[in-house]
Protein backbone atom coordinates (compact mmCIF):
# COMPACT_ATOMS: atom_id res chain seq x y z
CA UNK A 1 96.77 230.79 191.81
CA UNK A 2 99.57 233.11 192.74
CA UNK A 3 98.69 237.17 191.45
CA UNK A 4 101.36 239.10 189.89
CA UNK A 5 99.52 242.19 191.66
CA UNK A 6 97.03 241.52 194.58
CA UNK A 7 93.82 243.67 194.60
CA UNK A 8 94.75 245.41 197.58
CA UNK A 9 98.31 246.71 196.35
CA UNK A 10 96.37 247.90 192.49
CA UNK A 11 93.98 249.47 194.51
CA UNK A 12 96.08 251.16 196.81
CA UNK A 13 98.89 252.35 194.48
CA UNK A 14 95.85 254.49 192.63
CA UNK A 15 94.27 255.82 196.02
CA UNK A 16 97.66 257.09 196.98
CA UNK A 17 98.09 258.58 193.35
CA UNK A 18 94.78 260.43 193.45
CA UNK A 19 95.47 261.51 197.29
CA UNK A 20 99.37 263.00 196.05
CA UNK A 21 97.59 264.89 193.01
CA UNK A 22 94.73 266.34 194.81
CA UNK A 23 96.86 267.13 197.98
CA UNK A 24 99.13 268.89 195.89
CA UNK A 25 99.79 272.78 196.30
CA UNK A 26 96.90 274.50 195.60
CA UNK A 27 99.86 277.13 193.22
CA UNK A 28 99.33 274.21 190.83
CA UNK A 29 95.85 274.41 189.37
CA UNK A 30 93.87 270.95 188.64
CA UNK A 31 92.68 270.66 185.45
CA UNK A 32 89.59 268.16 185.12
CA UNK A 33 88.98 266.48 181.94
CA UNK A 34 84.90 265.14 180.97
CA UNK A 35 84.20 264.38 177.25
CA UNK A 36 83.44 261.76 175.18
CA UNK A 37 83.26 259.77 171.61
CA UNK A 38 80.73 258.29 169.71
CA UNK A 39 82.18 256.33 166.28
CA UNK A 40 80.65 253.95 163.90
CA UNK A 41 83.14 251.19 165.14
CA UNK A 42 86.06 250.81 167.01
CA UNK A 43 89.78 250.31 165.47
CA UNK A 44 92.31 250.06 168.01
CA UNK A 45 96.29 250.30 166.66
CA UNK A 46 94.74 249.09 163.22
CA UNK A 47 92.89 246.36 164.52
CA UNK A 48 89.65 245.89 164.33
CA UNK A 49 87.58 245.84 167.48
CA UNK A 50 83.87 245.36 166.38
CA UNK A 51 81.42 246.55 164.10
CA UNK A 52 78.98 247.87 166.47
CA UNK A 53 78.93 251.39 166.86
CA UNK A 54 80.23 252.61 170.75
CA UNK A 55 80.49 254.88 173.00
CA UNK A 56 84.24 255.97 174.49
CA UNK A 57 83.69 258.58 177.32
CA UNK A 58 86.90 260.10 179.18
CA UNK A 59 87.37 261.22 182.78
CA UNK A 60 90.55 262.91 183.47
CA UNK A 61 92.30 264.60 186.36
CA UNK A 62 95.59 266.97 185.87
CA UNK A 63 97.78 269.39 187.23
CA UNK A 64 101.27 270.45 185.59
CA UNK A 65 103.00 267.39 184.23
CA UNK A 66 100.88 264.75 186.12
CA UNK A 67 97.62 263.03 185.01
CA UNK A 68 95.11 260.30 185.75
CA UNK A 69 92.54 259.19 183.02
CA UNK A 70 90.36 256.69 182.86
CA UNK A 71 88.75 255.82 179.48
CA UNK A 72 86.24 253.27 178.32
CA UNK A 73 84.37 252.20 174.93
CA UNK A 74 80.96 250.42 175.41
CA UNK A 75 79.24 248.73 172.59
CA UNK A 76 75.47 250.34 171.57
CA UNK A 77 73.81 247.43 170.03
CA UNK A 78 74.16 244.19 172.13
CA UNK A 79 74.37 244.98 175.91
CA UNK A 80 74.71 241.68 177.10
CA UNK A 81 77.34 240.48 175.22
CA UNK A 82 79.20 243.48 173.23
CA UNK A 83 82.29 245.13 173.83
CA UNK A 84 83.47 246.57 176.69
CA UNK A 85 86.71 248.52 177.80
CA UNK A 86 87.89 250.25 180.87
CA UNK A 87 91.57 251.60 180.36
CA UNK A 88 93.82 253.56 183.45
CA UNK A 89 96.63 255.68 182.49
CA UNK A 90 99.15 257.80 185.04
CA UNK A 91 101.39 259.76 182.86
CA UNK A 92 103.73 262.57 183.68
CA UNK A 93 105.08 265.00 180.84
CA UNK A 94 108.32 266.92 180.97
CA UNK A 95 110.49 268.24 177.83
CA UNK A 96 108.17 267.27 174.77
CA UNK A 97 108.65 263.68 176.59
CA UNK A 98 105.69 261.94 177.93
CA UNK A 99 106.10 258.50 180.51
CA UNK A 100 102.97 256.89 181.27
CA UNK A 101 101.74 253.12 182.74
CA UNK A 102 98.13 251.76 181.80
CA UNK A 103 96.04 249.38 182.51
CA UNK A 104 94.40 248.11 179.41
CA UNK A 105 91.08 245.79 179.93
CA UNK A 106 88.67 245.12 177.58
CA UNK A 107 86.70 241.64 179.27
CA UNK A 108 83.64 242.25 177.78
CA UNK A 109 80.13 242.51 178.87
CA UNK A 110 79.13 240.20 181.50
CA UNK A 111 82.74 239.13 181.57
CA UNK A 112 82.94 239.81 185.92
CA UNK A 113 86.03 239.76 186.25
CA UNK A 114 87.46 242.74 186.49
CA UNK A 115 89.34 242.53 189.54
CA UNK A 116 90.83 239.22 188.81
CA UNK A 117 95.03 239.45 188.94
CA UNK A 118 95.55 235.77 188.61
CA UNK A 119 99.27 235.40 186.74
CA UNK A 120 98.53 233.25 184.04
CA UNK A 121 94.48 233.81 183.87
CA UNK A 122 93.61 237.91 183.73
CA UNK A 123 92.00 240.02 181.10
CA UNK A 124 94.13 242.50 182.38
CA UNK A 125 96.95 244.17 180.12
CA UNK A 126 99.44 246.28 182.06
CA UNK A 127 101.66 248.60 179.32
CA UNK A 128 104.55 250.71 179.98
CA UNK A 129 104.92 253.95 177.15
CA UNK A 130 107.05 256.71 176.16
CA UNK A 131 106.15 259.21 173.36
CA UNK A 132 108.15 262.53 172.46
CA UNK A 133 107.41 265.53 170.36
CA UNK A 134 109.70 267.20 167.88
CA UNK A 135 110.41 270.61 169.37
CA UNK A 136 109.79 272.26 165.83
CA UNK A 137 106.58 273.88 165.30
CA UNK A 138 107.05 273.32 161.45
CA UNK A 139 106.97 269.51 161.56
CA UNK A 140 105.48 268.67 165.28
CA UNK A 141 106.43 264.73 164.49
CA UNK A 142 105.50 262.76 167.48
CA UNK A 143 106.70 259.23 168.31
CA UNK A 144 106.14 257.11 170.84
CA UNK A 145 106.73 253.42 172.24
CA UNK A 146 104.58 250.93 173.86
CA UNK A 147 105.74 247.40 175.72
CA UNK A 148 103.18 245.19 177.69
CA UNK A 149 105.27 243.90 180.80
CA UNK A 150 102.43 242.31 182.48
CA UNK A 151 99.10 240.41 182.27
CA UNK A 152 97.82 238.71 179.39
CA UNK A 153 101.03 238.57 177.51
CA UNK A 154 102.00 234.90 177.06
CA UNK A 155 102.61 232.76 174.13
CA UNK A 156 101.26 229.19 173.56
CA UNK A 157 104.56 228.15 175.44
CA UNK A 158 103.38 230.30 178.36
CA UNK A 159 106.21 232.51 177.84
CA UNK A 160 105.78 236.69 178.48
CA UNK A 161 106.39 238.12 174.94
CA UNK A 162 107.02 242.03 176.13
CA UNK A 163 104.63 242.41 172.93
CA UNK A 164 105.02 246.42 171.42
CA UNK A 165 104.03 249.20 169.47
CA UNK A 166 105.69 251.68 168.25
CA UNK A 167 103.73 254.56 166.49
CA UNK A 168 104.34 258.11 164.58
CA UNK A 169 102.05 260.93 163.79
CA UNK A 170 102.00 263.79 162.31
CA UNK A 171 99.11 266.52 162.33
CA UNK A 172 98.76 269.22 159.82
CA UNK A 173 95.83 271.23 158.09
CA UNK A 174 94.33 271.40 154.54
CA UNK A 175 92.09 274.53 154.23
CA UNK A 176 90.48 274.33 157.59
CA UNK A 177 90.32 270.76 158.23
CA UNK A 178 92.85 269.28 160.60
CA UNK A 179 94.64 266.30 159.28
CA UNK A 180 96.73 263.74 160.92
CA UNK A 181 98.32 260.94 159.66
CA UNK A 182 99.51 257.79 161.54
CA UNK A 183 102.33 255.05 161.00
CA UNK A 184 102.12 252.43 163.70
CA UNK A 185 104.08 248.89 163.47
CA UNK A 186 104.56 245.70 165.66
CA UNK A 187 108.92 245.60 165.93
CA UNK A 188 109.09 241.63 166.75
CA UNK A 189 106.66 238.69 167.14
CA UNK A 190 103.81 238.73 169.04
CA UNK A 191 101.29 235.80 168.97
CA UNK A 192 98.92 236.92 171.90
CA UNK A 193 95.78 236.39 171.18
CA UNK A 194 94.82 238.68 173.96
CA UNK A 195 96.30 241.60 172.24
CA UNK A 196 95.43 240.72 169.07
CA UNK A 197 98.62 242.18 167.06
CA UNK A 198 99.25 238.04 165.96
CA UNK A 199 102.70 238.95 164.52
CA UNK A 200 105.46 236.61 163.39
CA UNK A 201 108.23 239.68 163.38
CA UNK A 202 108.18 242.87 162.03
CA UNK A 203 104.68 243.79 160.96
CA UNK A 204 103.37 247.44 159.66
CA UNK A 205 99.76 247.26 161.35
CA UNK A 206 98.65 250.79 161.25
CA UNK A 207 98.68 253.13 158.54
CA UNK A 208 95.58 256.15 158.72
CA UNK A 209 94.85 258.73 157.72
CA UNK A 210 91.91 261.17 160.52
CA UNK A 211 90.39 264.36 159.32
CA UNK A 212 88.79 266.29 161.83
CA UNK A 213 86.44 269.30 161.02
CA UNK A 214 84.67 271.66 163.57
CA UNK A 215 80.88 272.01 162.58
CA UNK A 216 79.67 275.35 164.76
CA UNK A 217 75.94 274.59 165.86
CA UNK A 218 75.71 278.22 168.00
CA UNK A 219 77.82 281.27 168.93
CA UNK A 220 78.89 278.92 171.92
CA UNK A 221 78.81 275.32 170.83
CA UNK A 222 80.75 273.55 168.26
CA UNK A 223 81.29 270.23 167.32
CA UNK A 224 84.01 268.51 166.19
CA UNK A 225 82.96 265.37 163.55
CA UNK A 226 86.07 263.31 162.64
CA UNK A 227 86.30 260.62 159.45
CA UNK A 228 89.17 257.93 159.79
CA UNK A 229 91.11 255.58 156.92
CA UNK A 230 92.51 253.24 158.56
CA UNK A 231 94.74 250.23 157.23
CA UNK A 232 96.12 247.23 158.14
CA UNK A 233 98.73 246.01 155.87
CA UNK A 234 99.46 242.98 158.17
CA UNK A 235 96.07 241.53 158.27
CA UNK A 236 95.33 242.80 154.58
CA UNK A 237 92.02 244.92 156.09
CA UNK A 238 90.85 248.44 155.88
CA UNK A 239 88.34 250.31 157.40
CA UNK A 240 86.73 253.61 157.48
CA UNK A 241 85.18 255.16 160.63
CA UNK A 242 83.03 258.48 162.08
CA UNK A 243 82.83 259.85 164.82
CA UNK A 244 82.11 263.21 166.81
CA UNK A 245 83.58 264.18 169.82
CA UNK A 246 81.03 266.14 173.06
CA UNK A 247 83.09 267.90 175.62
């Protein structure tokens, strides 16, 4: 079967990315990213991804307006079988604009088949994005846009859907706790399965609500517990989800 990217050429395009960044002037300081996320479940664009509680861990390399993250969510309770998700992102950031490509997999444990490109049979998701702050420090309004241009992507036809998201947030503060709340909708149809947005048209799939609060365990360590609302309107679902972040 015919690959839309061979191994070699995925491969290589993210060698020579890594190579560019780390060869770059050493005037531009790296900046190296290590943290990670435990929550209660995992809700991803207001859909719901499992009740098991997981892991997300983040590994991320930067230097001005480039970066290269890798980020993953791993299922505690059923190893064998649970969820599993490796995600790549190369993003650059000028203006208040950010442009960025990912590669969005979530296979599974025991799936084995990461590295398999085939055109019409991949787990593989590969997503173009754009997001842009308001320059206003008063009401920092972000929005951003999100189109799958290859992978798993087709309708029952066979036919590539472009299936997107488009999302808004907006962070403020209520007497110490930082608040942000989230509007994200599906613009047109998008029956793949693999995605799992299952639109007909226009759908509002994402409405939360995150409140994060910093809980200071030492002089020198904090750390920062997070509670979620999160809706679906589409799907008629809700859910409600903790986590901490360790960095």
């Amino acid at each position: 079967m015919k690959s839309f990217f061979s191994k070699k050429s995925i491969l290589g395009t993210m060698a020579v990315a890594a190579v560019c960044m780390l060869g770059t002037s050493n005037a531009q300081a790296q900046e190296f990213t290590i943290q990670g996320d435990l929550v209660s479940s995992y809700v991803w664009r207001g859909i719901y991804q499992g009740a098991q509680a997981c892991v997300q861990p983040t590994l991320g390399l930067g230097f001005g307006g480039f970066s290269l993250t890798a980020w993953g969510s791993t299922s505690l309770a059923d190893v064998e079988a649970g969820h599993k998700e490796l995600d790549l992102t190369a993003a650059y950031s000028v203006g208040g604009f950010t442009f960025q490509i990912a590669d969005l997999w979530w296979g599974g444990q025991g799936n084995n088949r990461y590295f398999h490109y085939g055109n019409k049979d991949t787990d593989h998701h590969f997503e173009a994005g754009v997001s842009y702050v308001l320059p206003c420090e008063k009401f920092p309004l972000s929005m951003a846009w999100y189109t799958v241009f290859a992978g798993d992507d087709e309708n029952a036809d066979g036919k590539r859907q472009y299936s997107s998201y488009a999302e808004f947030n907006y962070p403020f503060s209520v007497k110490g706790i930082a608040l942000n709340a989230t509007l994200g909708l599906v613009p047109y149809k998008s029956m793949s399965a693999g995605l799992g947005y299952m639109t007909d048209g226009f759908a509002i799939t994402n409405i939360a609500l995150k409140a994060t609060k910093e809980i200071r365990l030492s002089s020198s360590f904090s750390l920062p517990l997070y509670a979620q609302v999160i809706c679906n309107p589409k799907m008629e679902d809700a859910h409600l989800v903790l986590g901490f972040t360790l960095r």
